[in-house]
Structures are given as structure tokens and as C-alpha cells.
PDB file of N, CA and C in Angstrom:
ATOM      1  N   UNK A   1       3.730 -70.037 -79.436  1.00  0.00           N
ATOM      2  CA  UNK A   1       2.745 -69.209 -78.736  1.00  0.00           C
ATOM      3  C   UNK A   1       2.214 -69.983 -77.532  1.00  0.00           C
ATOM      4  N   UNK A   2       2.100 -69.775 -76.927  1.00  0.00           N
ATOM      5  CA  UNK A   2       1.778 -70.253 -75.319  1.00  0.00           C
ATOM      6  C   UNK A   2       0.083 -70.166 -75.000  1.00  0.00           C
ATOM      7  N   UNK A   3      -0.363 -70.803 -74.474  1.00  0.00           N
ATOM      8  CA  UNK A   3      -1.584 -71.432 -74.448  1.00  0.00           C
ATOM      9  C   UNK A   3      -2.137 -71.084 -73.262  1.00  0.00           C
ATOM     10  N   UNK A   4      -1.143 -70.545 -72.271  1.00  0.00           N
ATOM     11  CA  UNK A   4      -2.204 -69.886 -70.701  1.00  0.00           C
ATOM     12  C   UNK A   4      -2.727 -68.852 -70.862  1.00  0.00           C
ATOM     13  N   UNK A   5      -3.873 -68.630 -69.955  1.00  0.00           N
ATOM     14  CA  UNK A   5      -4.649 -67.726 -70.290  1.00  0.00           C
ATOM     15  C   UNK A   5      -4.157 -66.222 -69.201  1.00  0.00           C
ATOM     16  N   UNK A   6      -4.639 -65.166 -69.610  1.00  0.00           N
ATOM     17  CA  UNK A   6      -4.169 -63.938 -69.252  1.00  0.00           C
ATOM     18  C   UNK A   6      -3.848 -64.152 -68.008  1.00  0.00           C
ATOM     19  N   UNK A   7      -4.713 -64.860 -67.076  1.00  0.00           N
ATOM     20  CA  UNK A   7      -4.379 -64.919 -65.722  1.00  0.00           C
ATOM     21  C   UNK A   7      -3.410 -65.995 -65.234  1.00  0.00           C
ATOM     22  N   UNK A   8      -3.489 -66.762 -65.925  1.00  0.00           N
ATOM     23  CA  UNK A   8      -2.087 -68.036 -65.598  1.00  0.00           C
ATOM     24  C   UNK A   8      -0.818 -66.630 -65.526  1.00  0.00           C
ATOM     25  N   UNK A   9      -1.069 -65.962 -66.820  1.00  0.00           N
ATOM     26  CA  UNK A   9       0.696 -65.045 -67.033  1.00  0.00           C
ATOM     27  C   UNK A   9       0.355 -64.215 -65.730  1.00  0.00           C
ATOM     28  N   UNK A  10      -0.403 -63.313 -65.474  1.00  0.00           N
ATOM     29  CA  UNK A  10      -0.649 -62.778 -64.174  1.00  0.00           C
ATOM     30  C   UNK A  10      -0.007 -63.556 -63.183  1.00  0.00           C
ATOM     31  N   UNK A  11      -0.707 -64.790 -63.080  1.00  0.00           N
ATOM     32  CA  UNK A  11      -0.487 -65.695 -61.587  1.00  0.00           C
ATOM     33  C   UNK A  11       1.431 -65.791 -61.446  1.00  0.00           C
ATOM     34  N   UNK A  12       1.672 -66.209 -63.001  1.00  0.00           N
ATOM     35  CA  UNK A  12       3.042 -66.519 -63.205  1.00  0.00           C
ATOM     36  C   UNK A  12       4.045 -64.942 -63.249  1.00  0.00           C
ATOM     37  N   UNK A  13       3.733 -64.036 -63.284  1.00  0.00           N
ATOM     38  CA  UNK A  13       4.326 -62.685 -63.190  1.00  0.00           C
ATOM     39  C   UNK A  13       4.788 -62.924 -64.339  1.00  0.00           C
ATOM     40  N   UNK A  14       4.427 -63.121 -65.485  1.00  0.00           N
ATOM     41  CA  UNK A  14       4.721 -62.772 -67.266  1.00  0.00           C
ATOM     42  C   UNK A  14       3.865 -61.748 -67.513  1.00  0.00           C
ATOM     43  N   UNK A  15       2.829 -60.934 -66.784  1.00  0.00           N
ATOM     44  CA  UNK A  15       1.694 -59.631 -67.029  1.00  0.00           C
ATOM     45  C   UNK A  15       2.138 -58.962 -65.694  1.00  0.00           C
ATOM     46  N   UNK A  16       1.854 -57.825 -65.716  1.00  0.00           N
ATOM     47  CA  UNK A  16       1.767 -57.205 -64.590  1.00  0.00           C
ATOM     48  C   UNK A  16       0.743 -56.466 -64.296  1.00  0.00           C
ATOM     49  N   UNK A  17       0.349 -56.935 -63.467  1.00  0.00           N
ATOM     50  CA  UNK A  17      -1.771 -56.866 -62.633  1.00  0.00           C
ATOM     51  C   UNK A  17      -1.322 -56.460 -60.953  1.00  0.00           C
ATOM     52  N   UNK A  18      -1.899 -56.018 -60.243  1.00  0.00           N
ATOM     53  CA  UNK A  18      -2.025 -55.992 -58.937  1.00  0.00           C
ATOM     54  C   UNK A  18      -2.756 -56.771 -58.197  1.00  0.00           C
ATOM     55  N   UNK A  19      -2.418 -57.893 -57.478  1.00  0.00           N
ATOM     56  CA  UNK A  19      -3.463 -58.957 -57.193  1.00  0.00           C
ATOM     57  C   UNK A  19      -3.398 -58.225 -55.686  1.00  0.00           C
ATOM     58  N   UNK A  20      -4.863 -58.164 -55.754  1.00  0.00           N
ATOM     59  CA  UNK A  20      -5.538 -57.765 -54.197  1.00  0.00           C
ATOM     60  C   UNK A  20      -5.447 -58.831 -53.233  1.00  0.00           C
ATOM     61  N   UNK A  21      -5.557 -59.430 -53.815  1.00  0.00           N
ATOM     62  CA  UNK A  21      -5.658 -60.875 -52.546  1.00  0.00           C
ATOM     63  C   UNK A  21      -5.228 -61.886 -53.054  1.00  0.00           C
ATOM     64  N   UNK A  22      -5.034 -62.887 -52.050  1.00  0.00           N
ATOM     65  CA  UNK A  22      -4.562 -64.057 -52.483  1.00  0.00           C
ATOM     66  C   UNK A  22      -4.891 -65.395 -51.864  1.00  0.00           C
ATOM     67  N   UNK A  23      -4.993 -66.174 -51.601  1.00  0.00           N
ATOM     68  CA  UNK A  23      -5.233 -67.678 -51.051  1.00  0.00           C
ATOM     69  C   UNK A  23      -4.251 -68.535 -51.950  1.00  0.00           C
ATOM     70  N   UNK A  24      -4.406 -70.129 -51.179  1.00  0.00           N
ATOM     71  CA  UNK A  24      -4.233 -71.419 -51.447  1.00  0.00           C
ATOM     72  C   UNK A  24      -4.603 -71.549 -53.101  1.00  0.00           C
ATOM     73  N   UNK A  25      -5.878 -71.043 -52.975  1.00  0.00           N
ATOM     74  CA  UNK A  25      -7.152 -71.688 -54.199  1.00  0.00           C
ATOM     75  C   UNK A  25      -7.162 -70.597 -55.062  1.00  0.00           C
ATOM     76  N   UNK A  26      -6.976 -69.124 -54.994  1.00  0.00           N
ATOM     77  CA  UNK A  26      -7.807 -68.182 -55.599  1.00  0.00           C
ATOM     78  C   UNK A  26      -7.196 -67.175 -55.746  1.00  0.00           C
ATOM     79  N   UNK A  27      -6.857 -65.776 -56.350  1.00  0.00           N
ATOM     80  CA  UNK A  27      -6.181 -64.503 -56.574  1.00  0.00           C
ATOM     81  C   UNK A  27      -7.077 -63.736 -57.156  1.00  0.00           C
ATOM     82  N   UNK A  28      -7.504 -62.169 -56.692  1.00  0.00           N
ATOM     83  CA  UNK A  28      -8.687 -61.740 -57.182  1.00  0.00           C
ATOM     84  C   UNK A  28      -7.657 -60.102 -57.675  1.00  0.00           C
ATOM     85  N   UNK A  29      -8.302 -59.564 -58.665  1.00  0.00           N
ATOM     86  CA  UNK A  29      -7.160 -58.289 -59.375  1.00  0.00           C
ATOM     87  C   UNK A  29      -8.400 -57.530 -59.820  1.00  0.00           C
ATOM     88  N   UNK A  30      -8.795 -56.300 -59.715  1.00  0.00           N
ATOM     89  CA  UNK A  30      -9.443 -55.288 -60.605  1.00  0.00           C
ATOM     90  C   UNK A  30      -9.250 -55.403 -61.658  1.00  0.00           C
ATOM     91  N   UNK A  31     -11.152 -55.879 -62.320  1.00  0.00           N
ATOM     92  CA  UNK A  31     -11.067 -55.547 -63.580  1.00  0.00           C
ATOM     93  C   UNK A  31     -10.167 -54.097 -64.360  1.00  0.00           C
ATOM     94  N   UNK A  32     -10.077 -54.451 -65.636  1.00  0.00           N
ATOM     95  CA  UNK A  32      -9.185 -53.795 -66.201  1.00  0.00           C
ATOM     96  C   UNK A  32     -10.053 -52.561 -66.814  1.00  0.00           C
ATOM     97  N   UNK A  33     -11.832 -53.301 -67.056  1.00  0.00           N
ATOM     98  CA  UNK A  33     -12.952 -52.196 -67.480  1.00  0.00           C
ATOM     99  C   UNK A  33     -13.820 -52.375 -67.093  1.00  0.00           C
ATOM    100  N   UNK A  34     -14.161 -51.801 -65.453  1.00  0.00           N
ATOM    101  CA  UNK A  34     -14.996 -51.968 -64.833  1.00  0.00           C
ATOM    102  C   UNK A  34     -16.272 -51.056 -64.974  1.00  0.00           C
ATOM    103  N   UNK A  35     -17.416 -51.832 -64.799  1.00  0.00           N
ATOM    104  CA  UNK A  35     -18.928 -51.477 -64.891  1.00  0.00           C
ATOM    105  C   UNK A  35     -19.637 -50.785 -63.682  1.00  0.00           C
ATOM    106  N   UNK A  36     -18.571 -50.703 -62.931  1.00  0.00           N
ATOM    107  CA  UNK A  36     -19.345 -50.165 -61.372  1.00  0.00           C
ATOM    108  C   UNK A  36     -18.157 -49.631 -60.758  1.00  0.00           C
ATOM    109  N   UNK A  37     -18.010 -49.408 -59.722  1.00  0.00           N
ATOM    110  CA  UNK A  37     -17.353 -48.554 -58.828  1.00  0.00           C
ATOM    111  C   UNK A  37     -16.353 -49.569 -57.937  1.00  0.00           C
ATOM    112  N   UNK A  38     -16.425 -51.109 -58.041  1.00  0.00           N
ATOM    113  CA  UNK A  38     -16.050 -51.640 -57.385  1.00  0.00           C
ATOM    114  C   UNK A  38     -16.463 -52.763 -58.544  1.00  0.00           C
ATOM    115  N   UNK A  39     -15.637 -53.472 -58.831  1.00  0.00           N
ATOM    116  CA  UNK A  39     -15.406 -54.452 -60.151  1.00  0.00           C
ATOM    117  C   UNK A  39     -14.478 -55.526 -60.151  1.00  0.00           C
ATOM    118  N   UNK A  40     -14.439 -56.106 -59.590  1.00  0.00           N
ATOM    119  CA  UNK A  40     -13.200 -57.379 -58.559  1.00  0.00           C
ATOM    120  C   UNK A  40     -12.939 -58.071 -59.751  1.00  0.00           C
ATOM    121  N   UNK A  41     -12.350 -59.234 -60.299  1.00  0.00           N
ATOM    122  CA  UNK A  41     -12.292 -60.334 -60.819  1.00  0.00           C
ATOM    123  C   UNK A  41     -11.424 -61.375 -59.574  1.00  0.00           C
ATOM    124  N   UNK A  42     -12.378 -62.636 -59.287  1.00  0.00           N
ATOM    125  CA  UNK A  42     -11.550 -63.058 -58.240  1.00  0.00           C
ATOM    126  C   UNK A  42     -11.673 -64.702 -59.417  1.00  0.00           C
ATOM    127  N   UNK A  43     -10.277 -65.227 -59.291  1.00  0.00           N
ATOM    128  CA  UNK A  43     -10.152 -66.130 -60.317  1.00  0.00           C
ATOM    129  C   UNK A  43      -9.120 -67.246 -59.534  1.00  0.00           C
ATOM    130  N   UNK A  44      -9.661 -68.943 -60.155  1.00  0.00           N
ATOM    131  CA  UNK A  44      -8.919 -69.897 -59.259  1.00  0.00           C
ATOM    132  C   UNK A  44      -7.439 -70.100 -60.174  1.00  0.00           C
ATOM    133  N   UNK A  45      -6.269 -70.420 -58.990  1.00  0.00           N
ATOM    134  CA  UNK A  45      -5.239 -70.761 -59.318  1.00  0.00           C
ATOM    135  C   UNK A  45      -5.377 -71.692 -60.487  1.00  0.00           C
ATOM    136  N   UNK A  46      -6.254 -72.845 -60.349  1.00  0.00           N
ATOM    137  CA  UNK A  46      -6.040 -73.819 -61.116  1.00  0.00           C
ATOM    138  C   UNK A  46      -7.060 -73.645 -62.533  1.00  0.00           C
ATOM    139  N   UNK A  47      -6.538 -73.678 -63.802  1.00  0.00           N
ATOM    140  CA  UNK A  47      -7.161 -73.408 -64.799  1.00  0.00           C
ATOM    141  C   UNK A  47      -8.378 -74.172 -65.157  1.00  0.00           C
ATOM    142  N   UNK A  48      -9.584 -73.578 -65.471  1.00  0.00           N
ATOM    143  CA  UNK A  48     -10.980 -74.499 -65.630  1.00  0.00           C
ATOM    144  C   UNK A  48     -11.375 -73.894 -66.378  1.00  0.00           C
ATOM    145  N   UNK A  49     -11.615 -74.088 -67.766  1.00  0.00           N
ATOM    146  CA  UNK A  49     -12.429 -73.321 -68.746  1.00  0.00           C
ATOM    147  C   UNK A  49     -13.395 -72.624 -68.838  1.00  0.00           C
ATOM    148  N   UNK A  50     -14.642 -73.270 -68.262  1.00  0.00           N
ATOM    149  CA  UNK A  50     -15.755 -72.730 -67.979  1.00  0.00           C
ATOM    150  C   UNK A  50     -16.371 -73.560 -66.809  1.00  0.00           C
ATOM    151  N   UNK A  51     -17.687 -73.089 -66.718  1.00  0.00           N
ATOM    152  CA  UNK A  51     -18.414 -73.785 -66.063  1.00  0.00           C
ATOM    153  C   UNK A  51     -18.250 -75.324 -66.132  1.00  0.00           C
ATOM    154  N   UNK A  52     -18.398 -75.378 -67.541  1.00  0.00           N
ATOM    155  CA  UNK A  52     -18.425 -76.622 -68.098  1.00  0.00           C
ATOM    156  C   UNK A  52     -17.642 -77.920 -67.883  1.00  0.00           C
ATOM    157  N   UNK A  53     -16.505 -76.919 -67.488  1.00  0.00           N
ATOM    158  CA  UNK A  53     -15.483 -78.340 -67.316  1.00  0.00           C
ATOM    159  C   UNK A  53     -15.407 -78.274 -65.905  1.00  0.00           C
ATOM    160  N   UNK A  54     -15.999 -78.086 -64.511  1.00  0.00           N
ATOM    161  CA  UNK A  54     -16.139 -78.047 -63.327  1.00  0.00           C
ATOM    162  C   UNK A  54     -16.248 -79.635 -62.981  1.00  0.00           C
ATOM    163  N   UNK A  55     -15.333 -80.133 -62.184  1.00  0.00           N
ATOM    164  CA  UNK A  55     -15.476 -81.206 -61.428  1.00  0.00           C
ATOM    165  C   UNK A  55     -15.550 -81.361 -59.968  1.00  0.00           C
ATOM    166  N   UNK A  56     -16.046 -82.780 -59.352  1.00  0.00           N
ATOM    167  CA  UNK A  56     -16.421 -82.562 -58.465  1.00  0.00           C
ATOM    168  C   UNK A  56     -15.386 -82.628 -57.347  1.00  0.00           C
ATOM    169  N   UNK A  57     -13.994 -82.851 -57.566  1.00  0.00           N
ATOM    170  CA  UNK A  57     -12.911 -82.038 -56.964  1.00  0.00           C
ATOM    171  C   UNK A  57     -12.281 -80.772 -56.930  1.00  0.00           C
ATOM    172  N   UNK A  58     -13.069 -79.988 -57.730  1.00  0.00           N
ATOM    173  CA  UNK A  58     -12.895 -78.327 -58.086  1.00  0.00           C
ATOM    174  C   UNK A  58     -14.246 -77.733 -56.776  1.00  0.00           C
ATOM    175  N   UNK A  59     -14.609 -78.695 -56.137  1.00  0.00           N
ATOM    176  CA  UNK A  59     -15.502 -77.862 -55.248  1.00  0.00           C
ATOM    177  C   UNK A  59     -15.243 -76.735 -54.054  1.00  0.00           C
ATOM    178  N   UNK A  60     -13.741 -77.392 -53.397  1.00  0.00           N
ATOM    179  CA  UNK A  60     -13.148 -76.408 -52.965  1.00  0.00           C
ATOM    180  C   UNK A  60     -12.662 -75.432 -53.517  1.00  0.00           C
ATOM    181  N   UNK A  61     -12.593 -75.373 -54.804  1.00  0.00           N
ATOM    182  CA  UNK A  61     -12.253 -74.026 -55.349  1.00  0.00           C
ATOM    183  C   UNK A  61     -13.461 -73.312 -55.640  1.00  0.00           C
ATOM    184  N   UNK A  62     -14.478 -74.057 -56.025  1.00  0.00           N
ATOM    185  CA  UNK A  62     -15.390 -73.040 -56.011  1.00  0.00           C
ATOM    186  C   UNK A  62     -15.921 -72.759 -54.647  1.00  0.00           C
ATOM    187  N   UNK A  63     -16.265 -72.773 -53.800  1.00  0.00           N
ATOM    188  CA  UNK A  63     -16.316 -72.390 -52.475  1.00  0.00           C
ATOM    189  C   UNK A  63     -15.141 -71.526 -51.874  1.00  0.00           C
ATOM    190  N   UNK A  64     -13.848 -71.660 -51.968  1.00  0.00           N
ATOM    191  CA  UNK A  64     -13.527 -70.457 -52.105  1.00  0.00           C
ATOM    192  C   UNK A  64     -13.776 -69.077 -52.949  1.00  0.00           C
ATOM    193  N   UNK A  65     -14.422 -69.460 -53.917  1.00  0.00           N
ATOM    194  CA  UNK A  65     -14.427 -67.887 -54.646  1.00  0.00           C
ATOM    195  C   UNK A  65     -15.590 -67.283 -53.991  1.00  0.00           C
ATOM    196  N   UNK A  66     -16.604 -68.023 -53.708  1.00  0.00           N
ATOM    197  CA  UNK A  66     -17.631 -67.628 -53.063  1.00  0.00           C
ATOM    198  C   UNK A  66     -17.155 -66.704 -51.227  1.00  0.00           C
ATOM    199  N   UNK A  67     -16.456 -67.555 -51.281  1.00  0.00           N
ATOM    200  CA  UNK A  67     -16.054 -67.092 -49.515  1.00  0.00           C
ATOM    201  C   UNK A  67     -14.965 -65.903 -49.849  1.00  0.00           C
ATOM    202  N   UNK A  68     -14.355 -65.716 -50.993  1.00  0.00           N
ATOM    203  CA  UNK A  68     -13.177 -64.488 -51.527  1.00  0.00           C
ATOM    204  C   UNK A  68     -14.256 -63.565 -51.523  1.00  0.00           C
ATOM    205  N   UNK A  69     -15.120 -63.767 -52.579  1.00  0.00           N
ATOM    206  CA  UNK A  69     -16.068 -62.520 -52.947  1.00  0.00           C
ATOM    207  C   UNK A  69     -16.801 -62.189 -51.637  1.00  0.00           C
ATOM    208  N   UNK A  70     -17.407 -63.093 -50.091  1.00  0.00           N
ATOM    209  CA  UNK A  70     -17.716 -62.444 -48.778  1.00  0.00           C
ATOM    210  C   UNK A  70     -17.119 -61.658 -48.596  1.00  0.00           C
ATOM    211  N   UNK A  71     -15.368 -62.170 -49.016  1.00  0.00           N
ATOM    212  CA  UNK A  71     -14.440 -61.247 -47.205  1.00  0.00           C
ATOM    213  C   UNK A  71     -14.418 -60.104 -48.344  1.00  0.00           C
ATOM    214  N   UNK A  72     -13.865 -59.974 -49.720  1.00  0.00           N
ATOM    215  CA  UNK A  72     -13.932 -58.616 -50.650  1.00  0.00           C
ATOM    216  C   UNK A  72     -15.103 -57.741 -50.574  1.00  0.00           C
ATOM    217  N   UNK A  73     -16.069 -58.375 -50.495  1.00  0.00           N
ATOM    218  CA  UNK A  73     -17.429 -57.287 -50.357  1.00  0.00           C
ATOM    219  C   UNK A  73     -17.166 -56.611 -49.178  1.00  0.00           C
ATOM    220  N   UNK A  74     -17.229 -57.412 -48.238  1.00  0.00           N
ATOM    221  CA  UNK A  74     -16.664 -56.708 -46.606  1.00  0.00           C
ATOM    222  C   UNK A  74     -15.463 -55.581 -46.693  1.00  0.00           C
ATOM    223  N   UNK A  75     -14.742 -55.895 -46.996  1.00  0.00           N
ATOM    224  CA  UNK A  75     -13.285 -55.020 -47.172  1.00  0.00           C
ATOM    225  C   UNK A  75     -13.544 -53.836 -48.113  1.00  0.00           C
ATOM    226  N   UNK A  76     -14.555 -53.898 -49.215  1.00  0.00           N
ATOM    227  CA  UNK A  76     -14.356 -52.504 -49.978  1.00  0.00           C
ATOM    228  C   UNK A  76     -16.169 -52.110 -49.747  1.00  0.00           C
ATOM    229  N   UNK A  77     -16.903 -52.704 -48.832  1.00  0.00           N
ATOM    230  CA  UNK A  77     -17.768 -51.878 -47.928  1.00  0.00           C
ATOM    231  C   UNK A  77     -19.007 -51.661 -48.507  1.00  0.00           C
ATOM    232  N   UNK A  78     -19.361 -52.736 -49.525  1.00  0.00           N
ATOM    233  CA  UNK A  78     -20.281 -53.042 -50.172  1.00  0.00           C
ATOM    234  C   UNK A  78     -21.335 -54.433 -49.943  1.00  0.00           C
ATOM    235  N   UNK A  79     -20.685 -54.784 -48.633  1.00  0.00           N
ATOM    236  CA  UNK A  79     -21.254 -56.237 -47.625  1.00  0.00           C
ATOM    237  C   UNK A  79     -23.232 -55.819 -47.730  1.00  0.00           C
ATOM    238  N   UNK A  80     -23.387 -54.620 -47.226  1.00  0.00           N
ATOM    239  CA  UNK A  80     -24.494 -54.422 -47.169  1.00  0.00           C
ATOM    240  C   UNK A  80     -25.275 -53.520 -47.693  1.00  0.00           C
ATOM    241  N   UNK A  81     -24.533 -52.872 -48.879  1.00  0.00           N
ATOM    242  CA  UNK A  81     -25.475 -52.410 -49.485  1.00  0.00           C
ATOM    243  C   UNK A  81     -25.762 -52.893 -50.835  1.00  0.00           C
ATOM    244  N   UNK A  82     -25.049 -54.216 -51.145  1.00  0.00           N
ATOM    245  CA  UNK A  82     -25.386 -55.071 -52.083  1.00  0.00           C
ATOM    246  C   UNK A  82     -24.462 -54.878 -53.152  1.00  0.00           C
ATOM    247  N   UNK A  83     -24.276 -56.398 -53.421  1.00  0.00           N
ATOM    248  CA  UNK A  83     -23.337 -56.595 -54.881  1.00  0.00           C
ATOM    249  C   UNK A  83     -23.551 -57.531 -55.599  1.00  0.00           C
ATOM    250  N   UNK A  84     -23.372 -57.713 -56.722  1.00  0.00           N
ATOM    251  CA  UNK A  84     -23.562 -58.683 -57.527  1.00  0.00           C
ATOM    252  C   UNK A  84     -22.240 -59.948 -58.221  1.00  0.00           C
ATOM    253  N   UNK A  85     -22.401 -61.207 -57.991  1.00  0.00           N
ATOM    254  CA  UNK A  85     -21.422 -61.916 -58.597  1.00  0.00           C
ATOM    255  C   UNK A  85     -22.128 -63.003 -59.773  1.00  0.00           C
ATOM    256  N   UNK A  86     -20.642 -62.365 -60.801  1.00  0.00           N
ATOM    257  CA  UNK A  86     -21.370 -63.000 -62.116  1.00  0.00           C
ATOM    258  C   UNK A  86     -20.435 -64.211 -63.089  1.00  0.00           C
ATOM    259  N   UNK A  87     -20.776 -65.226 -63.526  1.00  0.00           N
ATOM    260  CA  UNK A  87     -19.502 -66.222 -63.767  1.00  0.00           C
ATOM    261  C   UNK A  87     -20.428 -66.473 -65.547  1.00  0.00           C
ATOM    262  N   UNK A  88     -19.838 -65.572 -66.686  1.00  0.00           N
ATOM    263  CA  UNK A  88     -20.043 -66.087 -67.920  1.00  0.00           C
ATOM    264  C   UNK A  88     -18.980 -67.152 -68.190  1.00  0.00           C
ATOM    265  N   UNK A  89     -20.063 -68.227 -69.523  1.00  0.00           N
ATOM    266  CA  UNK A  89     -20.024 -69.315 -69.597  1.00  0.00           C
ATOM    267  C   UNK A  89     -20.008 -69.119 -70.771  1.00  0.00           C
ATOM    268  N   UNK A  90     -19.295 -69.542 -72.066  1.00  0.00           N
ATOM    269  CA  UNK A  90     -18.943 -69.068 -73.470  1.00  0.00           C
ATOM    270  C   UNK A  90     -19.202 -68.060 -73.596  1.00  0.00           C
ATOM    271  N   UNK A  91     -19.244 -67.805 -75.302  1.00  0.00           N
ATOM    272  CA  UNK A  91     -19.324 -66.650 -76.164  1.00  0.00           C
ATOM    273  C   UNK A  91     -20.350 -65.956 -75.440  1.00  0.00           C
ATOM    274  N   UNK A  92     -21.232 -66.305 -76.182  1.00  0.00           N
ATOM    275  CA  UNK A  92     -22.894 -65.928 -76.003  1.00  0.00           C
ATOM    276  C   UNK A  92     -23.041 -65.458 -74.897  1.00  0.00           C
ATOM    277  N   UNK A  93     -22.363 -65.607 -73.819  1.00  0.00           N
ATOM    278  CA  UNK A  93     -22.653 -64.976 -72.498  1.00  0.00           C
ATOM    279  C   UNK A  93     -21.520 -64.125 -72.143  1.00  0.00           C
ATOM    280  N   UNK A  94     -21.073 -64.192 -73.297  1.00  0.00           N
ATOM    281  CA  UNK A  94     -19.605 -63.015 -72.746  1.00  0.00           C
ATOM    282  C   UNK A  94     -18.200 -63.298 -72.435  1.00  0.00           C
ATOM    283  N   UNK A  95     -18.300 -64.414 -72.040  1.00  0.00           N
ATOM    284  CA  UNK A  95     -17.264 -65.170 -71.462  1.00  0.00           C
ATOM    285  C   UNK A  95     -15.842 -64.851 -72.843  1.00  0.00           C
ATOM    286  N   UNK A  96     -15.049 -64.151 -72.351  1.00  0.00           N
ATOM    287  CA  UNK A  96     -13.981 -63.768 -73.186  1.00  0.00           C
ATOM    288  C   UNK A  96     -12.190 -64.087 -72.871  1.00  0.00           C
ATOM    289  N   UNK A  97     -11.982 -64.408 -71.738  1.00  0.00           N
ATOM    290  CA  UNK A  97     -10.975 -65.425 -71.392  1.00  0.00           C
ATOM    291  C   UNK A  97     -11.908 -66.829 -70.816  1.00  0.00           C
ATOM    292  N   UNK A  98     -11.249 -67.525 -71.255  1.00  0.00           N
ATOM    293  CA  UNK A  98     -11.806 -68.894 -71.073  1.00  0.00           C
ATOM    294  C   UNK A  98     -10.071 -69.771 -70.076  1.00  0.00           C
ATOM    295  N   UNK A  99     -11.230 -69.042 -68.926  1.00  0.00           N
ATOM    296  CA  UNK A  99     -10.194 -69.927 -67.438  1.00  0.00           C
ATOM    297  C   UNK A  99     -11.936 -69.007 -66.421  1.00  0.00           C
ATOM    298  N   UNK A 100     -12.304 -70.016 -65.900  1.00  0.00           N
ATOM    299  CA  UNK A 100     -13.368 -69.337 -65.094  1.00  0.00           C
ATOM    300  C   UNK A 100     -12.864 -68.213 -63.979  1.00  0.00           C
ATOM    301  N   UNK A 101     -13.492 -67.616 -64.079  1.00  0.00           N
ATOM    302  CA  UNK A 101     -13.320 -66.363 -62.869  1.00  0.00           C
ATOM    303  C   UNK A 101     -15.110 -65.422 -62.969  1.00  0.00           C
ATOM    304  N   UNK A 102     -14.821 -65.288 -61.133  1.00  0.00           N
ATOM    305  CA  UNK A 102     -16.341 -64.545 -61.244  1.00  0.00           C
ATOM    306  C   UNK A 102     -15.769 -63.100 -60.669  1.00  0.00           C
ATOM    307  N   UNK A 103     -17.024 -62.152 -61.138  1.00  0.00           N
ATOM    308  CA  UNK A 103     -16.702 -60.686 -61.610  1.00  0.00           C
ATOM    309  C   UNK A 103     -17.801 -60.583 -59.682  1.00  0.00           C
ATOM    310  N   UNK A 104     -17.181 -59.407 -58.992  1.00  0.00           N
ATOM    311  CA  UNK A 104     -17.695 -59.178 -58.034  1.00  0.00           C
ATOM    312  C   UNK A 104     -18.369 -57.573 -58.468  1.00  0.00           C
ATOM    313  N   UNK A 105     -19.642 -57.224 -58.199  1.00  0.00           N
ATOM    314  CA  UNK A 105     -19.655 -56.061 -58.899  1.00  0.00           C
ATOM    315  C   UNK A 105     -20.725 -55.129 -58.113  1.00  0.00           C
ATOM    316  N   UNK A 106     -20.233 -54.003 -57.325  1.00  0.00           N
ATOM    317  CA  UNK A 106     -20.865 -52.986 -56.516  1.00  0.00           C
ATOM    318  C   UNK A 106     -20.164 -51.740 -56.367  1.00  0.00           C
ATOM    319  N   UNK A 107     -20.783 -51.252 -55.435  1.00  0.00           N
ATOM    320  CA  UNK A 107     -20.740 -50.078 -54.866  1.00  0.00           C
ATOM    321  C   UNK A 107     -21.315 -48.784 -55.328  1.00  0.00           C
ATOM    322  N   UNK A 108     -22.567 -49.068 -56.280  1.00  0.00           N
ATOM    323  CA  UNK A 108     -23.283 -47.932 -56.718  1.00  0.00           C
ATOM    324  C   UNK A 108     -24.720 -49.241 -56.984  1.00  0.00           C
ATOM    325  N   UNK A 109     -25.618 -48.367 -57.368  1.00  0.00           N
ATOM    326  CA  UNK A 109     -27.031 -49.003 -57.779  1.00  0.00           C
ATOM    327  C   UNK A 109     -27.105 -49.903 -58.749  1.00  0.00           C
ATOM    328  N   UNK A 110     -27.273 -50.801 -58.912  1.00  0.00           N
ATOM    329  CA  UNK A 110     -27.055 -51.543 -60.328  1.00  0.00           C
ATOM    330  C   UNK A 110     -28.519 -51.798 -60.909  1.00  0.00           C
ATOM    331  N   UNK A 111     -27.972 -51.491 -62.389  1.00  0.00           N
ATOM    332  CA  UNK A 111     -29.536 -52.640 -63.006  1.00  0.00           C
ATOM    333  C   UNK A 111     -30.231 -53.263 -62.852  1.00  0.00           C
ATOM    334  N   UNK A 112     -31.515 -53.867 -62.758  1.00  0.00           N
ATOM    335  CA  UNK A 112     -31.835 -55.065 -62.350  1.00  0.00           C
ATOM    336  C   UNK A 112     -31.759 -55.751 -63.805  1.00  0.00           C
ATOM    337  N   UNK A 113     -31.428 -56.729 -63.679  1.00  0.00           N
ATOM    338  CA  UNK A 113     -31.294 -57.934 -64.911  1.00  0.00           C
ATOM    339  C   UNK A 113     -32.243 -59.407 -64.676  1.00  0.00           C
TER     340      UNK A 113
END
């Protein structure tokens, strides 16, 4: 049984996903059960569990996801009327593949939390 996580097989074309975008660092694909009208998952090439295991050579990757989720908000036209980006961190917070990826999430009114 093989040990990568859903998006490694994605990245590796063993799943078949539609990746919206792509970079060096990063590949972002529509959630599969999205909460809003616009529901991104933009996730780094290189596998990182959680938050937790973030080092301080993973900074360019996280700065790209941040700069993915700009130009994506821009492109599906939710730049200014607001969106939300969210990165769960274990169980308890939801976190249900364990390879970090943050959820971009607009284009209707959201909750406040």
C-alpha cells in the first residue's frame, strides 16, 4: 500500500483531478465538496504534513500559496468582494489528508467564525 497522500497521486497522475493551476512550488484543484461557490484547494508540490512539520526552507513554498490564492481570487473574481483562506492542522481541526494545503473559499457571503 503506498503511503502518498491523495495529492502526491494527483500530482503523479495515479488520480484524476483537474489542476487549475500550476507553478514551480504549488498546484491548486477544486475541492471535491465545496462549502461556497468558489472552493480552491491550492496545495505544495513538496509533501509537509501539517503545519507542524513547516521548516524554515519551506518558506518559499509557503509564500507561494499565499501569492496562488492572490492571483486565484483575482481570476475567479472574488479579489474584492472577499474570501477566506483556511490551513487545518490535525484531527481536531479537520485536517483529513495530512500533506498541508490551504482551502481558498468565496464567492457568496460567508459566516463569520
Amino acid at each position: 500500500m503506498s503511503n502518498k497522500s491523495i495529492f502526491e497521486m494527483i500530482l503523479d497522475g495515479e488520480v484524476n483531478s483537474n489542476i487549475i493551476y500550476e507553478n514551480e512550488y504549488v498546484f491548486a484543484i477544486n475541492d471535491l465538496n465545496p462549502v461556497a461557490k468558489v472552493h480552491i484547494l491550492i496545495i505544495p508540490k513538496k509533501k509537509i504534513e501539517s503545519i507542524n512539520f513547516i521548516e524554515q526552507e519551506d518558506s518559499k513554498i509557503l509564500s507561494q500559496m499565499f501569492l496562488t490564492a492572490k492571483l486565484l481570487a483575482k481570476k475567479y473574481e472574488i479579489n474584492n468582494s472577499g474570501y477566506r483562506l483556511i490551513v487545518n492542522t490535525n484531527e481536531n481541526a479537520g485536517q483529513t489528508v495530512f500533506h498541508i494545503h490551504m482551502h481558498l473559499i468565496g464567492g457568496e457571503k460567508l459566516k463569520n467564525i
